[in-house]
Protein backbone atom coordinates (compact mmCIF):
# COMPACT_ATOMS: atom_id res chain seq x y z
CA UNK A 1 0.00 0.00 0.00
CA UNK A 2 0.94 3.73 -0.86
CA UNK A 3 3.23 5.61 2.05
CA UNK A 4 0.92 8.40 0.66
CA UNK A 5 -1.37 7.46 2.39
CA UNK A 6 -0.40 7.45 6.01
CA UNK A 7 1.06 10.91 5.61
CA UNK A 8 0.84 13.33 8.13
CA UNK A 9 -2.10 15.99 7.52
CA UNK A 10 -0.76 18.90 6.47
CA UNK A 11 0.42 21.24 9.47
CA UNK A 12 0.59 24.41 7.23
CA UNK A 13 -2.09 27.06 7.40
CA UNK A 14 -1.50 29.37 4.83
CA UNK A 15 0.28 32.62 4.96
CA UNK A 16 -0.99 35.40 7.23
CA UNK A 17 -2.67 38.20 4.85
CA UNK A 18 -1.99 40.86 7.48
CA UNK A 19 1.88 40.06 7.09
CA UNK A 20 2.22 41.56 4.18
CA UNK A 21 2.21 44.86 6.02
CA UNK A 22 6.14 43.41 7.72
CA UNK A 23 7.46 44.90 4.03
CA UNK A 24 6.50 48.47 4.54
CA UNK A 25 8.47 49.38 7.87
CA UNK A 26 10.78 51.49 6.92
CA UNK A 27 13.50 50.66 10.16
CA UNK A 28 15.74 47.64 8.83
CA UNK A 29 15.98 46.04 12.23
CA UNK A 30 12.35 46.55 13.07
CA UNK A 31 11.12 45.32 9.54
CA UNK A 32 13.56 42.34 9.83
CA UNK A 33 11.69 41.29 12.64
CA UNK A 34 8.35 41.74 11.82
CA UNK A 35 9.37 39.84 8.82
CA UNK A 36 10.30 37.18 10.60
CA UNK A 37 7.23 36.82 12.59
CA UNK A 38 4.45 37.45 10.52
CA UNK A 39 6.23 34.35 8.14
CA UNK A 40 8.76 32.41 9.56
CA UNK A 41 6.12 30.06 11.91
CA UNK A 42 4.53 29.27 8.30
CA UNK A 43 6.90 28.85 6.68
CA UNK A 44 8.68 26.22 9.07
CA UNK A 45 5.69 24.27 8.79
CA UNK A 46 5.07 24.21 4.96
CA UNK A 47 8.93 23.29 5.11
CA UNK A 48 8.15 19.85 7.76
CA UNK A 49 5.14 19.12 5.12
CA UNK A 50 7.36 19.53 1.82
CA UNK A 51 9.91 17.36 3.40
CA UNK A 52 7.16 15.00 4.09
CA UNK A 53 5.46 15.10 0.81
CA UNK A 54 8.76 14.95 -1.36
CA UNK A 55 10.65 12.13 0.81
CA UNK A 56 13.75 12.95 -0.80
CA UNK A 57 16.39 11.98 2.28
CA UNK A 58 18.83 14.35 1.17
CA UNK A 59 17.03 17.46 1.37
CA UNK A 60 17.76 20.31 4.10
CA UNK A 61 14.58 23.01 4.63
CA UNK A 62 16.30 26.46 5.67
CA UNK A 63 15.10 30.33 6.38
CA UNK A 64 17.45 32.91 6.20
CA UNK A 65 17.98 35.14 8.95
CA UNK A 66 17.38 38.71 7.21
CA UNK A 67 20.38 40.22 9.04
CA UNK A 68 23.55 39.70 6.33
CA UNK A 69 25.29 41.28 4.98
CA UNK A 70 25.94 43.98 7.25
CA UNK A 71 23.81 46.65 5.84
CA UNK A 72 21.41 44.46 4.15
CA UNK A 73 17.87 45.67 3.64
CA UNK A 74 15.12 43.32 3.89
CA UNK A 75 12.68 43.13 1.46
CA UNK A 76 11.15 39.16 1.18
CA UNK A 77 11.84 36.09 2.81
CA UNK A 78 11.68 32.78 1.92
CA UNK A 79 11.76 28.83 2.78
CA UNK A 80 14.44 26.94 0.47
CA UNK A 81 14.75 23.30 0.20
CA UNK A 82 18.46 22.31 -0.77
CA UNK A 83 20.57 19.33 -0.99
CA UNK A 84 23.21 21.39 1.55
CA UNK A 85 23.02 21.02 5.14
CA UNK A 86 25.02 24.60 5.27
CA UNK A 87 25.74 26.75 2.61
CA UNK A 88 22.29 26.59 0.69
CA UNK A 89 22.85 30.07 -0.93
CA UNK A 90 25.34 28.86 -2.94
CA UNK A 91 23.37 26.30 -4.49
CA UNK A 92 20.26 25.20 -6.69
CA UNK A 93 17.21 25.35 -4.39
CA UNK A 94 13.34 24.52 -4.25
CA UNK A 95 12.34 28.09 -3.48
CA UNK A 96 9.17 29.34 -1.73
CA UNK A 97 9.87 32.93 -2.05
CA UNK A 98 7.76 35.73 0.26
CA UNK A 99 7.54 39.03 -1.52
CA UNK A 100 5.75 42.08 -1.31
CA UNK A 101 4.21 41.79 -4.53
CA UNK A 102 4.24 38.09 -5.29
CA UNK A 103 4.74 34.56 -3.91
CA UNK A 104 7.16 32.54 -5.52
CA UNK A 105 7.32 28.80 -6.37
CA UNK A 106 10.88 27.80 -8.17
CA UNK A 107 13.40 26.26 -8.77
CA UNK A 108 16.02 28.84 -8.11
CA UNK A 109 19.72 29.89 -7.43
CA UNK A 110 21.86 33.11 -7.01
CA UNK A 111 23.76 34.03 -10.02
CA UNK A 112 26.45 35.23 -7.98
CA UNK A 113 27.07 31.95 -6.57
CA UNK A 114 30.60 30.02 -8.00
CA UNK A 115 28.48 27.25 -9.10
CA UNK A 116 26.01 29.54 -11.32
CA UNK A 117 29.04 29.50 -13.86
CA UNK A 118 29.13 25.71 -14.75
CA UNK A 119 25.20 25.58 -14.43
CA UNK A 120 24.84 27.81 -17.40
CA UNK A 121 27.58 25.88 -19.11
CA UNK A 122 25.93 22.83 -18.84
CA UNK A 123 22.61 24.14 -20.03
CA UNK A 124 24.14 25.63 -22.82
CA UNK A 125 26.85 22.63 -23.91
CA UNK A 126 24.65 19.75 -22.22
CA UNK A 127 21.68 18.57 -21.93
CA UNK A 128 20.19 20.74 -18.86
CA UNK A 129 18.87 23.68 -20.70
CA UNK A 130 16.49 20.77 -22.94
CA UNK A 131 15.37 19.38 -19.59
CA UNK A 132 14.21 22.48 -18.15
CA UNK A 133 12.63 23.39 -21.49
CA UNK A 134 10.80 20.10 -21.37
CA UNK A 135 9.47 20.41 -17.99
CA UNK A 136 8.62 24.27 -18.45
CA UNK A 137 6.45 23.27 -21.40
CA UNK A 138 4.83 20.10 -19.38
CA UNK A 139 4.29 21.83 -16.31
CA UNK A 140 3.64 25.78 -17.75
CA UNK A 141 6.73 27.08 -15.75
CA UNK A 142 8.24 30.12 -16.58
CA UNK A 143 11.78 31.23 -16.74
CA UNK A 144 12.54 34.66 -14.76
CA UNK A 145 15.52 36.85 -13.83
CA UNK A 146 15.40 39.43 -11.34
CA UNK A 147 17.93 42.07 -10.98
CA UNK A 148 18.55 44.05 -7.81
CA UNK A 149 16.95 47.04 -7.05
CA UNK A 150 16.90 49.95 -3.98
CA UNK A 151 14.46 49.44 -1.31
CA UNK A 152 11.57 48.83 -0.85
CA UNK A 153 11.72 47.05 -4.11
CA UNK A 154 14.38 45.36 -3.66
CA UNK A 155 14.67 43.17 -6.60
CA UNK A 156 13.14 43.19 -10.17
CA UNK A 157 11.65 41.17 -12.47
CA UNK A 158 13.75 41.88 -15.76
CA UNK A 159 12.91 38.78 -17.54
CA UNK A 160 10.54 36.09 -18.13
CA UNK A 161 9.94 33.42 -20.65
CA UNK A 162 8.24 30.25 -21.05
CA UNK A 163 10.98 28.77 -23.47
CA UNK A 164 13.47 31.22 -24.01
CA UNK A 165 16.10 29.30 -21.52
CA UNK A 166 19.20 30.89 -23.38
CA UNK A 167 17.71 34.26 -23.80
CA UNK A 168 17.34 34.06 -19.54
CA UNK A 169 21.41 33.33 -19.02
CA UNK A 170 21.70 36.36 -21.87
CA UNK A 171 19.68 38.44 -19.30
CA UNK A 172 21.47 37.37 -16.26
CA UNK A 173 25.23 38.36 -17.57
CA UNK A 174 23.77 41.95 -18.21
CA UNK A 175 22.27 42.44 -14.75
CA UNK A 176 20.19 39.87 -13.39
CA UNK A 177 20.99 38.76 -9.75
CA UNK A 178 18.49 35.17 -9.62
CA UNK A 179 17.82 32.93 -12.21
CA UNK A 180 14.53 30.98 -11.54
CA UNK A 181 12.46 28.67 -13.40
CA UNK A 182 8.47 27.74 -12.09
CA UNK A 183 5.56 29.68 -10.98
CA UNK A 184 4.58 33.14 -9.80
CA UNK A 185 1.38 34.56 -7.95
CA UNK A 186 1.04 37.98 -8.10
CA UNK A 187 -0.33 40.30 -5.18
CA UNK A 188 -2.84 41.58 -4.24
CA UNK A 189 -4.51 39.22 -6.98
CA UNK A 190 -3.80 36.08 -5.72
CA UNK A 191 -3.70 36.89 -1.85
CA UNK A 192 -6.80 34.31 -1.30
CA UNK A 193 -4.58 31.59 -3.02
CA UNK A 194 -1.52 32.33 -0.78
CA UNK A 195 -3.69 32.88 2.45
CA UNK A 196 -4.81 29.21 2.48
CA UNK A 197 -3.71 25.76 3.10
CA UNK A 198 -4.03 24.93 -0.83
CA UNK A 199 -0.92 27.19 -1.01
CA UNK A 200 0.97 24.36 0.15
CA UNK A 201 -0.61 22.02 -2.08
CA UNK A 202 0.59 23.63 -5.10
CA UNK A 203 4.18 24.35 -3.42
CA UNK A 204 3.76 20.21 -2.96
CA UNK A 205 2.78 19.85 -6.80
CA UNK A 206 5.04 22.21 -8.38
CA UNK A 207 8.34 20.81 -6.07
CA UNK A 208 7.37 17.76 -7.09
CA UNK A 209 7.61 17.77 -10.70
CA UNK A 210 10.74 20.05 -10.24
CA UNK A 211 12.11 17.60 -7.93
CA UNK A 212 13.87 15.52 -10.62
CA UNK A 213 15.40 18.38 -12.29
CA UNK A 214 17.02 19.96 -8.99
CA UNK A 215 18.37 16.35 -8.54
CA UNK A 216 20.05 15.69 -11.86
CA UNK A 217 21.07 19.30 -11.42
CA UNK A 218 23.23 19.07 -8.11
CA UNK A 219 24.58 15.62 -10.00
CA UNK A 220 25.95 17.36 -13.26
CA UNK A 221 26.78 20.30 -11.26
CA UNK A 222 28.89 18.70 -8.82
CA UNK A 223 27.37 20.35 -5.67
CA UNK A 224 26.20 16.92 -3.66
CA UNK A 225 25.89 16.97 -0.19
């Protein structure tokens, strides 16, 4: 019989819909920690459900701490899933990202990282750039780069692309800061949808099918646990 069904029931609510608010505080320290507040107790659950739900062994849930670098502004938050006990940043991550404008559900990574380098080589001399094509058209991902912007923006969306893998790597050597390939829901539009427990259903769905991807990804990349 299925493990799936003698899964836990889910433990995550939903994010809170008066959170949103954390964003606008204009002290860094004092927005830091509303930040933390309003999400972080979500979050931590819809991390112990994904872990759950994926059963992937070698997967680490983290949340950042909003403080670093010195000087750093906060302007989202987020729950990653990596194959990296310590160092996640650095990697390719299953991304729930927490913005003031949108919700994010991706496969992402910093382009900054060392890494990033021989990721885009292999997607453009290998095979990885076909797979992601392949599951963006399956699944109706999208590819996106966001470049850095002042607060209380913070970062912006520069590109996006159902197909147009190469064109997003283009983007990212002229300014783009993330690289990202899956879904986004925008605010205030889709507040009801990110407000509920079916939030982390689709975080469950769309991890899932990127799942395979983020694995053979670490593999070619070299950046195993």
């Amino acid at each position: 019989m299925s493990s799936w069904l003698f899964r836990p029931a889910a433990r995550f609510q939903g994010l809170p819909a008066h959170g949103f608010g954390a964003f606008e505080v204009r002290d860094r320290e004092e927005r830091r920690q509303a930040i933390v507040e309003a999400f972080h107790p979500g979050l931590k659950l819809l991390g112990e459900d994904l872990l759950e739900r994926l059963g992937d062994p070698a997967l680490h849930a983290h949340l950042p701490r909003l403080d670093w670098p010195k000087g750093y502004q906060p302007f989202c938050t987020w729950l990653a899933l990596s194959r990296q006990a310590h160092g996640y940043q650095g990697h390719a991550q299953l991304n729930v990202g927490v913005h003031r404008d949108h919700v994010g559900l991706r496969l992402g990574w910093d382009a900054s990282a060392d890494l990033f380098g021989r990721f885009e080589f292999l997607c453009r001399h290998g095979h990885l750039g076909d797979a992601m094509a392949d599951l963006a058209e399956a699944e109706a991902f999208v590819f996106r780069v966001y470049a850095a912007a002042p607060w209380p923006e913070g970062s912006r969306l520069v590109f996006a692309s159902p197909s147009d893998w190469r064109g997003a790597f283009d983007e990212v050597r002229r300014r783009g800061v993330w690289f990202e390939l899956g879904i986004r829901l925008e605010l205030p539009a889709d507040l009801e949808r990110v407000t509920r427990p079916d939030l982390g259903e689709e975080a469950g769905r769309v991890f899932t099918a990127l799942l395979p991807l983020h694995a053979r990804i670490t593999g070619a990349v070299g950046e195993g646990a």
